[in-house]
C-alpha atoms as a PDB file:
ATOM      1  CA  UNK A   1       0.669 -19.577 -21.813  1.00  0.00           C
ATOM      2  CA  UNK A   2       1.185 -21.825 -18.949  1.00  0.00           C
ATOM      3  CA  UNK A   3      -1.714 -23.634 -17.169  1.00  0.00           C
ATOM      4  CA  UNK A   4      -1.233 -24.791 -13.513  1.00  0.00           C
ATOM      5  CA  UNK A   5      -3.392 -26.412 -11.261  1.00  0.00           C
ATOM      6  CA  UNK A   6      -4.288 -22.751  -9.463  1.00  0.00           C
ATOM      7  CA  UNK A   7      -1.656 -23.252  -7.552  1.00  0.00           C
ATOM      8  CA  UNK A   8      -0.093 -19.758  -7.158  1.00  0.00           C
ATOM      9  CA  UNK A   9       2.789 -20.579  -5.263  1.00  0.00           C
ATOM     10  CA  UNK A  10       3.945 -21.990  -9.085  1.00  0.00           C
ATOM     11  CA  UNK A  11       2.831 -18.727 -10.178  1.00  0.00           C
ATOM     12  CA  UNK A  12       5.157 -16.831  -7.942  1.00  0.00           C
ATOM     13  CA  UNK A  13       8.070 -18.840  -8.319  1.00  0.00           C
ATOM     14  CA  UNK A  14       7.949 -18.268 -11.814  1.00  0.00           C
ATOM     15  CA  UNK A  15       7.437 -14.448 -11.569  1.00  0.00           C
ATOM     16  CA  UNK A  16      10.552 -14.350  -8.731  1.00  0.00           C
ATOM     17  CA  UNK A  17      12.650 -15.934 -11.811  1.00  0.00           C
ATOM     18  CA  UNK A  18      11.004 -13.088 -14.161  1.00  0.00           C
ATOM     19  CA  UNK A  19       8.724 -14.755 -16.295  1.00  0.00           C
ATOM     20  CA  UNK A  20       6.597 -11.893 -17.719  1.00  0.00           C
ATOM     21  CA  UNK A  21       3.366 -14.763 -18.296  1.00  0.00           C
ATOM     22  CA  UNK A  22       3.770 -15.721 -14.757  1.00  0.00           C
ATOM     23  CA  UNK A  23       3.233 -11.897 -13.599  1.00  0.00           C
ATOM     24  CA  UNK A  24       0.876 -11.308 -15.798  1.00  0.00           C
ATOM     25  CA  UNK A  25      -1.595 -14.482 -14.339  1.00  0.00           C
ATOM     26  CA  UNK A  26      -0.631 -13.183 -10.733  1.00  0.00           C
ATOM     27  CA  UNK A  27      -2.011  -9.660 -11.836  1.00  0.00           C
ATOM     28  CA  UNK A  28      -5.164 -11.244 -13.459  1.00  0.00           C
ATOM     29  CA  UNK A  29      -5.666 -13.307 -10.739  1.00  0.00           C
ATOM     30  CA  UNK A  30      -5.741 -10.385  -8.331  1.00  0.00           C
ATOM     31  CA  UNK A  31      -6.595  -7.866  -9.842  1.00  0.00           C
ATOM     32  CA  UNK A  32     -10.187  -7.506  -9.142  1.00  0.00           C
ATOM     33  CA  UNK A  33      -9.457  -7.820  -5.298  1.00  0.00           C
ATOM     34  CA  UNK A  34      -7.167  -5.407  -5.113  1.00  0.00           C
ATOM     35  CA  UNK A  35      -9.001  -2.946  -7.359  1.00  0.00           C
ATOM     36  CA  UNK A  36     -12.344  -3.132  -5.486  1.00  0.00           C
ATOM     37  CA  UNK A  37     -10.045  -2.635  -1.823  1.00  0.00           C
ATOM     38  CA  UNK A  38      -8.920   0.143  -3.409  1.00  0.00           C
ATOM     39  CA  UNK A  39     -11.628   1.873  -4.655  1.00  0.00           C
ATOM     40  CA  UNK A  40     -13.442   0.981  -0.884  1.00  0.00           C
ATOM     41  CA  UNK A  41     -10.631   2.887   0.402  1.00  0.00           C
ATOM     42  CA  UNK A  42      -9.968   5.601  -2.177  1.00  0.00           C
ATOM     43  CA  UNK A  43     -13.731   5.938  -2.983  1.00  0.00           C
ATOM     44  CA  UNK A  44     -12.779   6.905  -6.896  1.00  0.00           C
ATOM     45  CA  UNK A  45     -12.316   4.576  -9.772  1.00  0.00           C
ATOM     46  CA  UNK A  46      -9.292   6.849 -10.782  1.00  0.00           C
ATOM     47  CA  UNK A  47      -7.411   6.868  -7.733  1.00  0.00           C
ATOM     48  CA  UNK A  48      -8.083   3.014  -7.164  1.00  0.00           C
ATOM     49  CA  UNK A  49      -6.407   2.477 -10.101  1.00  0.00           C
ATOM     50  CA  UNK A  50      -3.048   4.214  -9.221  1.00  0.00           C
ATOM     51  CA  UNK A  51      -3.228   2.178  -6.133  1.00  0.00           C
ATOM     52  CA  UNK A  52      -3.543  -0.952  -7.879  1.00  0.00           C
ATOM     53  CA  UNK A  53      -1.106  -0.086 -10.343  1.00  0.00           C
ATOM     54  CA  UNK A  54       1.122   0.923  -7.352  1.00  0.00           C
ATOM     55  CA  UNK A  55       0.321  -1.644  -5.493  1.00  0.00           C
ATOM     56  CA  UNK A  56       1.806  -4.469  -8.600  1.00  0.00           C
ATOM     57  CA  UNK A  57       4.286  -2.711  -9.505  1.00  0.00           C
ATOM     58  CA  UNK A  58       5.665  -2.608  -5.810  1.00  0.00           C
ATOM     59  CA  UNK A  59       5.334  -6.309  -5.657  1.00  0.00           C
ATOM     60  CA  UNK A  60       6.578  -7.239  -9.094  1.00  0.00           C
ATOM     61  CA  UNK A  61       9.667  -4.820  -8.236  1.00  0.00           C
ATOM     62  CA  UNK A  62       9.886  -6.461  -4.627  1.00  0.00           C
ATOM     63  CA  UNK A  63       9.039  -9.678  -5.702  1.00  0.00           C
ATOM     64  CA  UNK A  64      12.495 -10.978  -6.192  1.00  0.00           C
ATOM     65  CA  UNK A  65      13.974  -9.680  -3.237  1.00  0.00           C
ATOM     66  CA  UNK A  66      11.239 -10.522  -0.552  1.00  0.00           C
ATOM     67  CA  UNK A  67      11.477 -13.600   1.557  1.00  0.00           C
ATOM     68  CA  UNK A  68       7.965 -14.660   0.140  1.00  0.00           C
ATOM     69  CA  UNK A  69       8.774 -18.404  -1.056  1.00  0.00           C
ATOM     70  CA  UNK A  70       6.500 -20.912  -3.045  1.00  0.00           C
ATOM     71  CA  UNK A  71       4.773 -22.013  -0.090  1.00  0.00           C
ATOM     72  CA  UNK A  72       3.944 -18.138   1.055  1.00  0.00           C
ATOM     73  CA  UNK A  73       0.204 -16.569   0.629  1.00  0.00           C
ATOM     74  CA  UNK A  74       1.150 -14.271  -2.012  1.00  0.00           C
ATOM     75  CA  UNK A  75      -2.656 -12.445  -1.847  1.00  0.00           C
ATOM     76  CA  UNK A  76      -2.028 -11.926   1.768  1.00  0.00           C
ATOM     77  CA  UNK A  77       1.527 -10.200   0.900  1.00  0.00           C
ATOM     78  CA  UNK A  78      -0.156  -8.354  -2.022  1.00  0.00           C
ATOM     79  CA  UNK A  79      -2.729  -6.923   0.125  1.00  0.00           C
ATOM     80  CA  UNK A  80      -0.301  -6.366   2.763  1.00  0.00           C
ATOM     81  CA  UNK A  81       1.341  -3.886  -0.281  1.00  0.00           C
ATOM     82  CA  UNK A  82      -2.397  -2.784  -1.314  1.00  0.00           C
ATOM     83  CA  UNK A  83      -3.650  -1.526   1.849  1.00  0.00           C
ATOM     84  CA  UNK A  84       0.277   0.324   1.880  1.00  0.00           C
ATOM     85  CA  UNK A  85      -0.383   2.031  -1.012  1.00  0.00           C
ATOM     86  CA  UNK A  86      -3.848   2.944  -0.259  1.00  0.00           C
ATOM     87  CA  UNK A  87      -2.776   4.369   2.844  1.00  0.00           C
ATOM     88  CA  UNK A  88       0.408   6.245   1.307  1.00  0.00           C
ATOM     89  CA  UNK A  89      -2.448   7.414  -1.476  1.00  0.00           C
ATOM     90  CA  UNK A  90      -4.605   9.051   1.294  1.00  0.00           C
ATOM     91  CA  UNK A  91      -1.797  10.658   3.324  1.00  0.00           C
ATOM     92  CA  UNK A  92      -0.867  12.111  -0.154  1.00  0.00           C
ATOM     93  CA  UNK A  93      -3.839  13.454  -1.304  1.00  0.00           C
ATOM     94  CA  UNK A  94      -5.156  14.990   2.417  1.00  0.00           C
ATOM     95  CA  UNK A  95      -0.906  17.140   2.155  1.00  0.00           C
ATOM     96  CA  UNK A  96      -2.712  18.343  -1.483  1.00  0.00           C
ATOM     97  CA  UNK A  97      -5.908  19.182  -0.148  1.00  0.00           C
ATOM     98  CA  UNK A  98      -4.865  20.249   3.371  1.00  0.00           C
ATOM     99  CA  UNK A  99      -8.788  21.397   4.941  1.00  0.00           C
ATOM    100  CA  UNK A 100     -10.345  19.434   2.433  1.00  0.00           C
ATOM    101  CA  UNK A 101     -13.496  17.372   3.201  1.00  0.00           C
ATOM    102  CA  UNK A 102     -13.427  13.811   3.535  1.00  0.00           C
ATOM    103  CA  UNK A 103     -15.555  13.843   0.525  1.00  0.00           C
ATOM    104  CA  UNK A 104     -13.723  10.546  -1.211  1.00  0.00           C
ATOM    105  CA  UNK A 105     -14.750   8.312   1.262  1.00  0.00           C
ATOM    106  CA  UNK A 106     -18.828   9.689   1.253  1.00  0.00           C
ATOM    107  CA  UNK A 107     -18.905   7.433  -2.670  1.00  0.00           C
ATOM    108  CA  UNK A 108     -17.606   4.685  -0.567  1.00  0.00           C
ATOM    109  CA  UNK A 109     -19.450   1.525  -2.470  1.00  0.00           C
ATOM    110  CA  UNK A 110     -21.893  -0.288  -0.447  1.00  0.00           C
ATOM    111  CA  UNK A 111     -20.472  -3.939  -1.189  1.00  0.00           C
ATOM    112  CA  UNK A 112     -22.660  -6.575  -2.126  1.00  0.00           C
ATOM    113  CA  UNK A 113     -26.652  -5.933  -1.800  1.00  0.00           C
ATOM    114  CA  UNK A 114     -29.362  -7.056  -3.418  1.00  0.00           C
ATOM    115  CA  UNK A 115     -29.478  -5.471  -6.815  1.00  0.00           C
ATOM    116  CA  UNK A 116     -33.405  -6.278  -8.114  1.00  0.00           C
ATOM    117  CA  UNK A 117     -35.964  -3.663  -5.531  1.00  0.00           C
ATOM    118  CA  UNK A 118     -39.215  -4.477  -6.116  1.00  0.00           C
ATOM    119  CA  UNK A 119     -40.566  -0.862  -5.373  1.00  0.00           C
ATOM    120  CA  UNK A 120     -38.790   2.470  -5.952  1.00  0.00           C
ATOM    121  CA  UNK A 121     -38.856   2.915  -2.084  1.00  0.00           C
ATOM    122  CA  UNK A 122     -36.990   0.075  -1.719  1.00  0.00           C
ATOM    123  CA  UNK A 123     -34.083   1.478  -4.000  1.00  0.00           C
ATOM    124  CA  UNK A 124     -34.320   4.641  -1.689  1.00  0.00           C
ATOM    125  CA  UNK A 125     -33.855   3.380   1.600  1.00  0.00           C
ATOM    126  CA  UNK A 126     -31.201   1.030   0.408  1.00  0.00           C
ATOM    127  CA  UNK A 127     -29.317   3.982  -1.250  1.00  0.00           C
ATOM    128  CA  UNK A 128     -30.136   6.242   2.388  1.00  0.00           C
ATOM    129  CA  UNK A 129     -28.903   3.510   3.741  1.00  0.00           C
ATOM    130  CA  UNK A 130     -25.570   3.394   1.682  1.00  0.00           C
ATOM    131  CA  UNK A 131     -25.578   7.079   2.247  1.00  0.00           C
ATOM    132  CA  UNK A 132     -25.363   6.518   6.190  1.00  0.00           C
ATOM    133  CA  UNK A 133     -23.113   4.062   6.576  1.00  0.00           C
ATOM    134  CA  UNK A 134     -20.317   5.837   4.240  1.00  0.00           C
ATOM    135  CA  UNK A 135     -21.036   9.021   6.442  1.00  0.00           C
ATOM    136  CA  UNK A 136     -20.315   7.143   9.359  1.00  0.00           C
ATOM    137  CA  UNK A 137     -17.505   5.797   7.487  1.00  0.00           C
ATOM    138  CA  UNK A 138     -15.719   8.957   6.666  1.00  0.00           C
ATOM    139  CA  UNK A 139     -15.711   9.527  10.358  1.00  0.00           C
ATOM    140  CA  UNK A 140     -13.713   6.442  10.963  1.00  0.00           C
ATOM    141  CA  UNK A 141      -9.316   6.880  11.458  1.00  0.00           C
ATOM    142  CA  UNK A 142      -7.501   5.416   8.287  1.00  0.00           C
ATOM    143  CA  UNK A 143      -6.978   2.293  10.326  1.00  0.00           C
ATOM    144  CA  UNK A 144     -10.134   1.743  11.600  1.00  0.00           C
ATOM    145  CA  UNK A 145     -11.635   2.124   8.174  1.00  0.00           C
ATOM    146  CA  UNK A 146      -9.389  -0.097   6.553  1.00  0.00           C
ATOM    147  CA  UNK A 147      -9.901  -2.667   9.007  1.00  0.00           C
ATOM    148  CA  UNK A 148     -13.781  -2.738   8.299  1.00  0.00           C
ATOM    149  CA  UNK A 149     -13.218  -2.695   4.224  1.00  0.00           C
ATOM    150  CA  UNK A 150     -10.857  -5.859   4.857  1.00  0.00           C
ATOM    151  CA  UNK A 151     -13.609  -7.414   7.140  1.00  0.00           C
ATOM    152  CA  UNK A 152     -17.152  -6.795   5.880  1.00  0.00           C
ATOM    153  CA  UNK A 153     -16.424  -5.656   1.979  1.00  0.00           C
ATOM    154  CA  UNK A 154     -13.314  -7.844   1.451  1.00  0.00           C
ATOM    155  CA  UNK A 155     -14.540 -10.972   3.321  1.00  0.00           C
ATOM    156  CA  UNK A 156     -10.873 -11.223   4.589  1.00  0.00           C
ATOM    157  CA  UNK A 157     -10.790 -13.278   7.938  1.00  0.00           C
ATOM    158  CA  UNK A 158      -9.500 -11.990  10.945  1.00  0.00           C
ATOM    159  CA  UNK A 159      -5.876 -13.422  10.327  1.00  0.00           C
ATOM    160  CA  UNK A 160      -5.668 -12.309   6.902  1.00  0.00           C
ATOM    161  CA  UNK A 161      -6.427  -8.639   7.770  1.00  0.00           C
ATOM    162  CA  UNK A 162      -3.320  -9.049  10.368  1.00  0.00           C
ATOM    163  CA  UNK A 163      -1.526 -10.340   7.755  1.00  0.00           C
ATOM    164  CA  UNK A 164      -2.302  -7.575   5.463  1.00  0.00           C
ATOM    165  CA  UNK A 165      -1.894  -4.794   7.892  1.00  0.00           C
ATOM    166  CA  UNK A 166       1.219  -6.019   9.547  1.00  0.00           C
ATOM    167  CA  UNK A 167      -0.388  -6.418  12.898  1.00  0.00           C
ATOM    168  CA  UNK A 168      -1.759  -9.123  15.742  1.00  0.00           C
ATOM    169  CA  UNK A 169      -4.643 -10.793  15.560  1.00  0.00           C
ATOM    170  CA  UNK A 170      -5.972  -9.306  18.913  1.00  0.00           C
ATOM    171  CA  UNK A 171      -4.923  -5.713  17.330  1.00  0.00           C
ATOM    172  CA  UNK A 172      -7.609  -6.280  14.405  1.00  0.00           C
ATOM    173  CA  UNK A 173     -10.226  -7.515  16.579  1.00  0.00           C
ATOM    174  CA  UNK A 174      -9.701  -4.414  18.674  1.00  0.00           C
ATOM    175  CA  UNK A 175     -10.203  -2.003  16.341  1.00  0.00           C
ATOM    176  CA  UNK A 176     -13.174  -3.588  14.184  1.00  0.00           C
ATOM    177  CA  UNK A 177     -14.933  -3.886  17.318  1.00  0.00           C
ATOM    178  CA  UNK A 178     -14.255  -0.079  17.989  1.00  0.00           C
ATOM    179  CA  UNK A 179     -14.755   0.862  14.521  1.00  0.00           C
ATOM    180  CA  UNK A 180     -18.349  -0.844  14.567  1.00  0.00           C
ATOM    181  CA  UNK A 181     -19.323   0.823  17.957  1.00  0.00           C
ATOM    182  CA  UNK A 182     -18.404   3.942  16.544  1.00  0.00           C
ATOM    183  CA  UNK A 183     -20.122   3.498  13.596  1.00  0.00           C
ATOM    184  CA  UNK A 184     -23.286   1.818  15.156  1.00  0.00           C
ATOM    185  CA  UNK A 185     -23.381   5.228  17.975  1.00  0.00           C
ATOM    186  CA  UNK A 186     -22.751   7.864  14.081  1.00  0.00           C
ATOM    187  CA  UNK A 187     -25.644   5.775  12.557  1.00  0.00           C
ATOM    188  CA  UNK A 188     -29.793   7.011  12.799  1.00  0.00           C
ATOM    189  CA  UNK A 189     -31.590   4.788  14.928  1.00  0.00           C
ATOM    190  CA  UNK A 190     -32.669   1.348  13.463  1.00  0.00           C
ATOM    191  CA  UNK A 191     -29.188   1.845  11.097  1.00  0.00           C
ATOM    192  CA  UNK A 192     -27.438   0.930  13.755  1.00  0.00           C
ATOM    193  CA  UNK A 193     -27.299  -2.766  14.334  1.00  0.00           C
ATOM    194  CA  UNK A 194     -24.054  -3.724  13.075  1.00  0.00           C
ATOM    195  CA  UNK A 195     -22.831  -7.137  14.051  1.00  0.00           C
END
């Protein structure tokens, strides 16, 4: 196989001429990203992986014809796909189960916490508090959910989300700041200072 500097924009070029190796180190190399946004936003290791497997082989398929060149963000435009997909996934599923409960998004994941409790009421409140925020969660519009996995699970930065959601700047800042109010007013007191 190839080796390159990390430099994906190599990566890409290669995959727009159809080199299967080249795809194949794009999908490694993005894979985990894209899996964990989906399963944030599906809340189900099953239907995270349709997404991601949606979600590459839209961008393998679109690859060629997109205007994304070597010196494009290619994660960016693969998330851009990803949070698509996961969207289109949602919308599907809610047509099957037409009065269903929100139920998928209640096994949100909590992101990144401290593992190790030193008492079993530690583990508890940590898992009440998991509990509460994904409540408060599943009470969030599609957007304003997906806005706050981007932010606070996926670490993107403000222009990245844009990027990824196909809107301004000013638009993501608007709805992660309404997103967290709403979530800090559906959270028990003391839950409920988000930043």
């Amino acid at each position: 196989m190839l080796q390159m500097n990390g430099y994906e924009g190599d990566w890409v070029a290669l995959a727009k001429a159809g080199d299967r190796s080249a795809m194949h180190e794009l999908y490694e190399r993005n894979r985990s990203r894209i899996f964990s946004l989906a399963y944030r936003y599906a809340g189900n290791a099953a239907d995270a992986e349709d997404i991601l497997q949606d979600s590459f082989i839209k961008a393998f398929s679109s690859l060629r014809k997109c205007q994304l060149n070597e010196n494009s963000y290619f994660a960016t435009w693969l998330y851009r796909i990803a949070v698509n997909c996961s969207l289109d996934h949602i919308r599907r599923r809610r047509t099957r189960e037409s009065h269903a409960n929100a139920e998928w998004s209640t096994r949100l994941s909590a992101g990144t916490e401290n593992e190790g409790s030193a008492t079993p009421e530690g583990e508890y409140l940590r898992g009440e508090i998991r509990r509460q925020v994904q409540r408060g969660l599943a009470k969030l519009s599609s957007r304003k959910r997906m806005v706050v996995v981007l932010r606070h699970y996926q670490q993107l930065k403000i222009g990245e989300i844009a990027a990824a959601m196909d809107c301004s700047q000013g638009s993501v800042k608007r709805q992660l700041f309404r997103a967290l109010a709403q979530l800090k007013n559906e959270l028990p007191v003391g839950l409920g200072e988000l930043k």
